[in-house]
C-alpha atoms as a PDB file:
ATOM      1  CA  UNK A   1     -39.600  32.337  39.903  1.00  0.00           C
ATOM      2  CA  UNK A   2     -41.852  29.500  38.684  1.00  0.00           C
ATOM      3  CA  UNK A   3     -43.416  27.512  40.922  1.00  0.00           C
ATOM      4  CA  UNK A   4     -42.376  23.738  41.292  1.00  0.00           C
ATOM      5  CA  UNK A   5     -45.047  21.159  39.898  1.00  0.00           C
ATOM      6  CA  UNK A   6     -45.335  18.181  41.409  1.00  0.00           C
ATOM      7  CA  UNK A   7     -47.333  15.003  40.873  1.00  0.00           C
ATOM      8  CA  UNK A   8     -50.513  14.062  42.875  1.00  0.00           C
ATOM      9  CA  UNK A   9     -51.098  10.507  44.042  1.00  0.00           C
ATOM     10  CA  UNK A  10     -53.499   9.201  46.435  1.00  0.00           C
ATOM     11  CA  UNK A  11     -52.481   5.902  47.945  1.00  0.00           C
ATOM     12  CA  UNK A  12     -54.957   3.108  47.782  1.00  0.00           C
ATOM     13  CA  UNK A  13     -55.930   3.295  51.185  1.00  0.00           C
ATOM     14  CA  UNK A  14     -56.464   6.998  51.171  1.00  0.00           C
ATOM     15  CA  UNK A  15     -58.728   6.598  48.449  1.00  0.00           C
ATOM     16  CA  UNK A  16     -60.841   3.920  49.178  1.00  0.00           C
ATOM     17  CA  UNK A  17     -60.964   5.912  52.837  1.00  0.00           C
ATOM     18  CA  UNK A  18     -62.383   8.575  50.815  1.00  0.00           C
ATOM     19  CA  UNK A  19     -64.994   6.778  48.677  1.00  0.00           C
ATOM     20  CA  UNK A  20     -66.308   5.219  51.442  1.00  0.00           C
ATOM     21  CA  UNK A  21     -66.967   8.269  53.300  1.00  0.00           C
ATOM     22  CA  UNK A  22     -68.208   9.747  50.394  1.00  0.00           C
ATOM     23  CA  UNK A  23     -70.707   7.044  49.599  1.00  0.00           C
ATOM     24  CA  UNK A  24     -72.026   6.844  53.524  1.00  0.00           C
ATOM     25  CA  UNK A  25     -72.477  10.679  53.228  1.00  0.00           C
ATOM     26  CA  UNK A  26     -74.235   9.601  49.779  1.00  0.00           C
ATOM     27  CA  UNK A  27     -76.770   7.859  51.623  1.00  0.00           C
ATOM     28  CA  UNK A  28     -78.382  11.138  53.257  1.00  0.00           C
ATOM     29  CA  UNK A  29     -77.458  13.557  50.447  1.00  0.00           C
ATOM     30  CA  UNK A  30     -76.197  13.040  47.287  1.00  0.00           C
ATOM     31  CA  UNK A  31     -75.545  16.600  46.628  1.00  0.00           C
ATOM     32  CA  UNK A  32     -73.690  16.540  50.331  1.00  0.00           C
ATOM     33  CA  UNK A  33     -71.523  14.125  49.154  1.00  0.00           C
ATOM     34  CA  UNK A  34     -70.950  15.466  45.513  1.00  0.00           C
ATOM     35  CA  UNK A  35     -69.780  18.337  47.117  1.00  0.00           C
ATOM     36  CA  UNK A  36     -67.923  16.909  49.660  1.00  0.00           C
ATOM     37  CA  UNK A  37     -65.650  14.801  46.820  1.00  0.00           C
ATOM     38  CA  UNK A  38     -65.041  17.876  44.970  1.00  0.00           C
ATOM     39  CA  UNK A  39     -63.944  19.634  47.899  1.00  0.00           C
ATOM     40  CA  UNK A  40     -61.326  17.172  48.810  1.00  0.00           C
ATOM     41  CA  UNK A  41     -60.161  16.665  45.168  1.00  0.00           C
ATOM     42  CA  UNK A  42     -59.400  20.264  44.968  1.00  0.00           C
ATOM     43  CA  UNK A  43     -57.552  20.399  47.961  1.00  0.00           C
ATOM     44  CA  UNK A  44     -55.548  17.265  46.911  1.00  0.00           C
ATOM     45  CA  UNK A  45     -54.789  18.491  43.519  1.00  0.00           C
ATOM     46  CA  UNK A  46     -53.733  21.921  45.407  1.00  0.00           C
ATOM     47  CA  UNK A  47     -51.105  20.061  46.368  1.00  0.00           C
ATOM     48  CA  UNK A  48     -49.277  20.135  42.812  1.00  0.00           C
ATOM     49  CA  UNK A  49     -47.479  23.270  43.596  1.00  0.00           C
ATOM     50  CA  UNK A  50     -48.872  24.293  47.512  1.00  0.00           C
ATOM     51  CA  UNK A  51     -47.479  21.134  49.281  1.00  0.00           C
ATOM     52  CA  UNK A  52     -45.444  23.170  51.814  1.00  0.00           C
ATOM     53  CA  UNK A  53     -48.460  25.025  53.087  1.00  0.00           C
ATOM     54  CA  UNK A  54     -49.791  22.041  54.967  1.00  0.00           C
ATOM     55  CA  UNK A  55     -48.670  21.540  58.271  1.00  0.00           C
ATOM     56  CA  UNK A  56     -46.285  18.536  59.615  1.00  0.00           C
ATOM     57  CA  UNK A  57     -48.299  16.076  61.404  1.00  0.00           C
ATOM     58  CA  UNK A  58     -47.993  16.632  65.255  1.00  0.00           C
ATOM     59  CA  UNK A  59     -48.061  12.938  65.709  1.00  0.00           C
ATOM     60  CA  UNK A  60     -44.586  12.350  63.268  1.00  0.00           C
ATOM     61  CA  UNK A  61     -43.015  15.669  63.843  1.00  0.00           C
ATOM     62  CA  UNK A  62     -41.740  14.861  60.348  1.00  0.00           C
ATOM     63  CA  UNK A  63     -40.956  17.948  58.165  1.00  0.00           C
ATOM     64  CA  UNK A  64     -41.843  15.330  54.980  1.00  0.00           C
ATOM     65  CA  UNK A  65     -45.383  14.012  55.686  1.00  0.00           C
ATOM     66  CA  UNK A  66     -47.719  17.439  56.279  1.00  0.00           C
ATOM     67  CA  UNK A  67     -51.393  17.457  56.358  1.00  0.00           C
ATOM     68  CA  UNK A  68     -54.541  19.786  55.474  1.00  0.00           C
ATOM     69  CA  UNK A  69     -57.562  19.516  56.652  1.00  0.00           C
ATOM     70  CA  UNK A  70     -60.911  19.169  54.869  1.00  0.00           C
ATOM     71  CA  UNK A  71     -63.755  19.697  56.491  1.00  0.00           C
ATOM     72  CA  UNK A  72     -63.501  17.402  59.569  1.00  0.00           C
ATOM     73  CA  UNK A  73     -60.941  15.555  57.801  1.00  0.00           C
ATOM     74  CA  UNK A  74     -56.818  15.355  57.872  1.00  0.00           C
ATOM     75  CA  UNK A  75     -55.919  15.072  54.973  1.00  0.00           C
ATOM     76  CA  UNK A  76     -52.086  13.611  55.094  1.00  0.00           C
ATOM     77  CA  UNK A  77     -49.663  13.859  52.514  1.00  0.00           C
ATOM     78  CA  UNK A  78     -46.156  12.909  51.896  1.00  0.00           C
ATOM     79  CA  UNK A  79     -43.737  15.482  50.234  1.00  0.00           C
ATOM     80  CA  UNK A  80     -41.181  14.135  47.833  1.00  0.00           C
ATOM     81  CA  UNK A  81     -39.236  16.021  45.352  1.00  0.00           C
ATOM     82  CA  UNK A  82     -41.072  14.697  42.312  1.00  0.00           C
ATOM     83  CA  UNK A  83     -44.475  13.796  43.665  1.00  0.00           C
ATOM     84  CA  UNK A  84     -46.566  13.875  46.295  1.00  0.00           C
ATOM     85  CA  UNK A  85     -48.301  11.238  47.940  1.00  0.00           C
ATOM     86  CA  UNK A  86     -51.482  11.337  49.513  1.00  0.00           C
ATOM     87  CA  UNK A  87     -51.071   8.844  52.264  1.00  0.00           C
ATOM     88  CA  UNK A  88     -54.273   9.260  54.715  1.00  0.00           C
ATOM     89  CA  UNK A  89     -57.455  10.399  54.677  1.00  0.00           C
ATOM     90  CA  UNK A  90     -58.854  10.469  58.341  1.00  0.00           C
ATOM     91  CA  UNK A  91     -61.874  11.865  59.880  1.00  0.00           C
ATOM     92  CA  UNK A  92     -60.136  14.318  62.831  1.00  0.00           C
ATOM     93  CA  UNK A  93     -61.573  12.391  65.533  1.00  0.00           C
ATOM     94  CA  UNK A  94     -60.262   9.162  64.779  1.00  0.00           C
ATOM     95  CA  UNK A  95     -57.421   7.936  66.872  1.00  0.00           C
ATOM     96  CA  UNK A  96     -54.649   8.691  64.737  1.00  0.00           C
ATOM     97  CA  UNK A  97     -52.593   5.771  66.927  1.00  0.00           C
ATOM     98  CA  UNK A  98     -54.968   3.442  65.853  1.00  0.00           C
ATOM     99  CA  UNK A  99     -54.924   4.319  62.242  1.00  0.00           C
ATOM    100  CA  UNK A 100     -50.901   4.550  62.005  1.00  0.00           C
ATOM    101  CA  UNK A 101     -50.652   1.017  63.571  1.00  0.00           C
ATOM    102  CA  UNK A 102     -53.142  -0.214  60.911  1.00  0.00           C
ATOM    103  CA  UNK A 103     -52.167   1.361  57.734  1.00  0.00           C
ATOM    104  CA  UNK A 104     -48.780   1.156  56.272  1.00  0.00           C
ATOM    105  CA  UNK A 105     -48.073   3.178  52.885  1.00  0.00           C
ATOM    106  CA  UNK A 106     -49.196   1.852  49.283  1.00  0.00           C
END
C-alpha cells in the first residue's frame, strides 16, 4: 500500500516566525542557523506522507492540528486530506495561550 502524499504549506505567520528566529540565531552563527533552517525544512517537508506521526496538540485536544517538535520548537501543523498546513512555529517555552489568542490561521 502506497503511502498518501500530501501537500506542504507553511502559513505566513509560521514562516516569517521561522525566518526571524533563524536570522536572530544568524547573528551568533551563521552555520547555527543554516543548520537550524534545514533542520526544520526537513521536518516540515516530512510531513508530505508522515503527518499522522505528530502528536495532537495538548492545548486543542484536536485529532486535526498535531505538532512535532524541532529542537526547542513546536512545530504545529494542520492535517487535511489534500494538504497540510503548517500553522505555528513556536519556541516550547512560549505561552502557547498567548500565541493562540494572537495568531489566527493564514
Amino acid at each position: 500500500m502506497a503511502a498518501r502524499v500530501r501537500e506542504v504549506v507553511w502559513a505566513e505567520s509560521a514562516r516569517d516566525t521561522l525566518e526571524a528566529v533563524v536570522a536572530y540565531m544568524a547573528q551568533d552563527s551563521p552555520q547555527a542557523a543554516a543548520r537550524f533552517l534545514d533542520d526544520t525544512l526537513r521536518v516540515g517537508t516530512s510531513l508530505t506522507t508522515l503527518a499522522e506521526r505528530g502528536r495532537v496538540v495538548p492545548e486543542l485536544n484536536d485529532p486535526v492540528i498535531r505538532e512535532v517538535l524541532v529542537h526547542k520548537y513546536r512545530l504545529l501543523y494542520e492535517v487535511g486530506d489534500e494538504r497540510v498546513l503548517i500553522v505555528a512555529f513556536l519556541h516550547g517555552a512560549r505561552d502557547f495561550a498567548t500565541w493562540q489568542k494572537s495568531v489566527t490561521r493564514d
